[in-house]
N, C-alpha and C. Protein backbone atom coordinates (compact mmCIF):
# COMPACT_ATOMS: atom_id res chain seq x y z
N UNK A 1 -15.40 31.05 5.99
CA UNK A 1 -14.51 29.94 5.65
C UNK A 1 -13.20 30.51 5.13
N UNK A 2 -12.07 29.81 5.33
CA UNK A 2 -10.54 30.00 5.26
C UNK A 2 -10.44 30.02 3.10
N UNK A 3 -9.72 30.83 2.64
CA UNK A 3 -9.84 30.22 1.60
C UNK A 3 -9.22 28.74 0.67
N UNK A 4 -8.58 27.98 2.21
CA UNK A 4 -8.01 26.80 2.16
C UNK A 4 -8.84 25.91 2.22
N UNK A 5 -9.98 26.48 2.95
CA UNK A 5 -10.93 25.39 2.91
C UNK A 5 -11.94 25.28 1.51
N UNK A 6 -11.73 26.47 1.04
CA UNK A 6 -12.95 26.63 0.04
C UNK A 6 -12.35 26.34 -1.29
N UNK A 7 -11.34 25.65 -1.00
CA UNK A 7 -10.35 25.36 -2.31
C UNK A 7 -10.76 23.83 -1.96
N UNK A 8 -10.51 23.53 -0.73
CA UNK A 8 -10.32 21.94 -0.74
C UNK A 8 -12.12 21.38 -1.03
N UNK A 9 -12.69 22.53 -0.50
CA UNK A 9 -14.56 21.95 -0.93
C UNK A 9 -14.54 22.07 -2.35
N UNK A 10 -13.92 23.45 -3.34
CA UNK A 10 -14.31 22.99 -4.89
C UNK A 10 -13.40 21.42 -5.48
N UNK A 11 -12.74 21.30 -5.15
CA UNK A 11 -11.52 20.26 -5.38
C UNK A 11 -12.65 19.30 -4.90
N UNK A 12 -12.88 18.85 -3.84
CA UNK A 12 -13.59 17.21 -3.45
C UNK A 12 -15.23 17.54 -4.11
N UNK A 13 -15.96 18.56 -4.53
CA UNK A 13 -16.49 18.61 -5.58
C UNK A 13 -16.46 18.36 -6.53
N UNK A 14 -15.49 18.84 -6.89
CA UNK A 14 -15.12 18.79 -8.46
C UNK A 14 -14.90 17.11 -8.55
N UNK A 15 -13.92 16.14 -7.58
CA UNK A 15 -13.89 15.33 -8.06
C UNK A 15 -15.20 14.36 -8.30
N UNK A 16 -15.78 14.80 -7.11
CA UNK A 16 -16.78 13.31 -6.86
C UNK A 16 -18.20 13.91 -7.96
N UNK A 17 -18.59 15.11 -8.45
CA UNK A 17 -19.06 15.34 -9.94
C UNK A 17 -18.94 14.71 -11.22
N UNK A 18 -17.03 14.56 -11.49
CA UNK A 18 -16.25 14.45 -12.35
C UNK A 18 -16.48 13.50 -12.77
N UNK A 19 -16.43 12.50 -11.24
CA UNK A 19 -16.56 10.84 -11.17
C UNK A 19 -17.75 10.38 -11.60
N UNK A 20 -18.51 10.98 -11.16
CA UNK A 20 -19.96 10.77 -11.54
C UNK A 20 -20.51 10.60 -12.69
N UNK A 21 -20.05 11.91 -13.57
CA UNK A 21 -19.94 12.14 -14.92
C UNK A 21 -19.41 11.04 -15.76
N UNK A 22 -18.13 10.78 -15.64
CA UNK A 22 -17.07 9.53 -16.00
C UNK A 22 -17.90 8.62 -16.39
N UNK A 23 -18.24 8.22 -15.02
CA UNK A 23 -19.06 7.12 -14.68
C UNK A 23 -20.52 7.11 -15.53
N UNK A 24 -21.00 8.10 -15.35
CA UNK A 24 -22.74 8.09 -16.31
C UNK A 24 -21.78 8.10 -17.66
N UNK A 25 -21.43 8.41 -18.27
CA UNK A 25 -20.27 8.65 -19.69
C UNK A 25 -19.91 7.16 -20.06
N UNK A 26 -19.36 6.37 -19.09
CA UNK A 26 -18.88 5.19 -19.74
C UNK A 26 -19.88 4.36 -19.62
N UNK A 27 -21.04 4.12 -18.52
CA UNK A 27 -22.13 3.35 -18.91
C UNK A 27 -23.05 3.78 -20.20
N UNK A 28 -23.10 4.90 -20.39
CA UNK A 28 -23.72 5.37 -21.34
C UNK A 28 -22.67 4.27 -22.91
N UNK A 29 -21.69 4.43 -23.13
CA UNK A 29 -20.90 3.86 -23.84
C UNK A 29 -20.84 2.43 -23.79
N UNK A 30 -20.55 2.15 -23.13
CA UNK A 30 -20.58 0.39 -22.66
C UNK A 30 -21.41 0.25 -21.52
N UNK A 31 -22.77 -0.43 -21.78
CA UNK A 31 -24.01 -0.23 -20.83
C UNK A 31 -23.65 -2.22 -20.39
N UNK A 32 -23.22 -2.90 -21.12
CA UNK A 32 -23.69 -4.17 -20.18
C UNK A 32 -21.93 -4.37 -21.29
N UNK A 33 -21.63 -5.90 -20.62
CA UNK A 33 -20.55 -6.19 -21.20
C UNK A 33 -21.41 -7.62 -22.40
N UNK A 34 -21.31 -8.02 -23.50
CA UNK A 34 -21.70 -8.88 -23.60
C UNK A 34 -21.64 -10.31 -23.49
N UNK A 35 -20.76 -10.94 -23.25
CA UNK A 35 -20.80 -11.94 -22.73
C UNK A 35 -19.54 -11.99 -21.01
N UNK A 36 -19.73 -13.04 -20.23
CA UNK A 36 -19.05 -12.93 -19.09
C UNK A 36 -18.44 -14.28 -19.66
N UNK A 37 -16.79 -13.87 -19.06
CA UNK A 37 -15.59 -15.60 -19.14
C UNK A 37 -16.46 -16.55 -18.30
N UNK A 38 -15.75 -17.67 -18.66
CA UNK A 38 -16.10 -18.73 -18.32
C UNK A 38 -16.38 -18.87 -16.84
N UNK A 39 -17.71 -19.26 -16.26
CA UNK A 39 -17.66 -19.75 -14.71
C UNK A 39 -17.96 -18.06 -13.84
N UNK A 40 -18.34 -16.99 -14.58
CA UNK A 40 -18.39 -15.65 -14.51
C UNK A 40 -19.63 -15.26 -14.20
N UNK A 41 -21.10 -15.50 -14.46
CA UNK A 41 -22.28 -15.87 -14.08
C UNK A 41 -22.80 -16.53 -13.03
N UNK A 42 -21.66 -17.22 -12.67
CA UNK A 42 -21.99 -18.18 -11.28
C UNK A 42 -22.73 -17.03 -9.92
N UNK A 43 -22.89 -17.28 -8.83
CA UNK A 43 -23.22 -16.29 -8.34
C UNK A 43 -21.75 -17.04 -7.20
N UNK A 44 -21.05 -15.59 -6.62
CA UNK A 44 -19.87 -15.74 -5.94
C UNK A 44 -19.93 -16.96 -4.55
N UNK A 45 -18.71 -17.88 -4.83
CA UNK A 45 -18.16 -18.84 -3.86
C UNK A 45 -19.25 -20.02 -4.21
N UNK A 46 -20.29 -19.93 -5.15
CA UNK A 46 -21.21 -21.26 -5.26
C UNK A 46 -20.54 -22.40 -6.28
N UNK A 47 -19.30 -22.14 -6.85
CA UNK A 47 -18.48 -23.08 -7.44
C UNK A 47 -17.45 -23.89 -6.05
N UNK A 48 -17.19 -23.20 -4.81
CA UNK A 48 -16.47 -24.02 -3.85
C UNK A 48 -17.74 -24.19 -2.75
N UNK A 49 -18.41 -23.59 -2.99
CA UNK A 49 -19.26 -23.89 -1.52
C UNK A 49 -19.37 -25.52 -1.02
N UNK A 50 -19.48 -26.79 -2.53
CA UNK A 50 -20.15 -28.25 -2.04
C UNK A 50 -21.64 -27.95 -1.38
N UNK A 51 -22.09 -27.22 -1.45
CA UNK A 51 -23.51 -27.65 -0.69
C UNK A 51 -24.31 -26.98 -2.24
N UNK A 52 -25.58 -27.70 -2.54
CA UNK A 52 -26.53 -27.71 -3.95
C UNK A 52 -26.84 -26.06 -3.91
N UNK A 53 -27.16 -25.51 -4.83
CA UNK A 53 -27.81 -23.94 -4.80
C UNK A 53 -29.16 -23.48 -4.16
N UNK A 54 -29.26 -22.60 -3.96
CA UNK A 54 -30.32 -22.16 -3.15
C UNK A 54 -30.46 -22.59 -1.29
N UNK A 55 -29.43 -23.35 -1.15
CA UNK A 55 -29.51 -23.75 0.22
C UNK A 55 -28.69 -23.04 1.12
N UNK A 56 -28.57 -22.37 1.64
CA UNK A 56 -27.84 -21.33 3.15
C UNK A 56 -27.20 -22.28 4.25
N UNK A 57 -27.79 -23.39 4.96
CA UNK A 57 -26.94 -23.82 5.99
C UNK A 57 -27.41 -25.28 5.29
């Protein structure tokens, strides 16, 4: 391997590790949010849908 390439493999390593890390780091810190805004719980588009919950067509 070129050592251009073996720069760009520790680099897209390094990030998607980093991210990872970040990521386990801030759930670790803030694991759930406690409450959700208003209408935030809904499950998505079932406030415009007009048709009752649980129904598909």
């Amino acid at each position: 391997m070129t050592p251009v390439a073996i720069l760009f493999l520790a680099l897209s390593t390094a990030i998607v590790w980093g991210g990872l890390i970040a990521s386990a780091l801030f759930l670790g810190r803030r694991p759930e949010i406690p409450e959700y805004p208003r209408g935030g719980d809904e499950p998505l588009g079932a406030e415009n849908s007009g048709r009752p919950e649980g129904r598909e067509s």
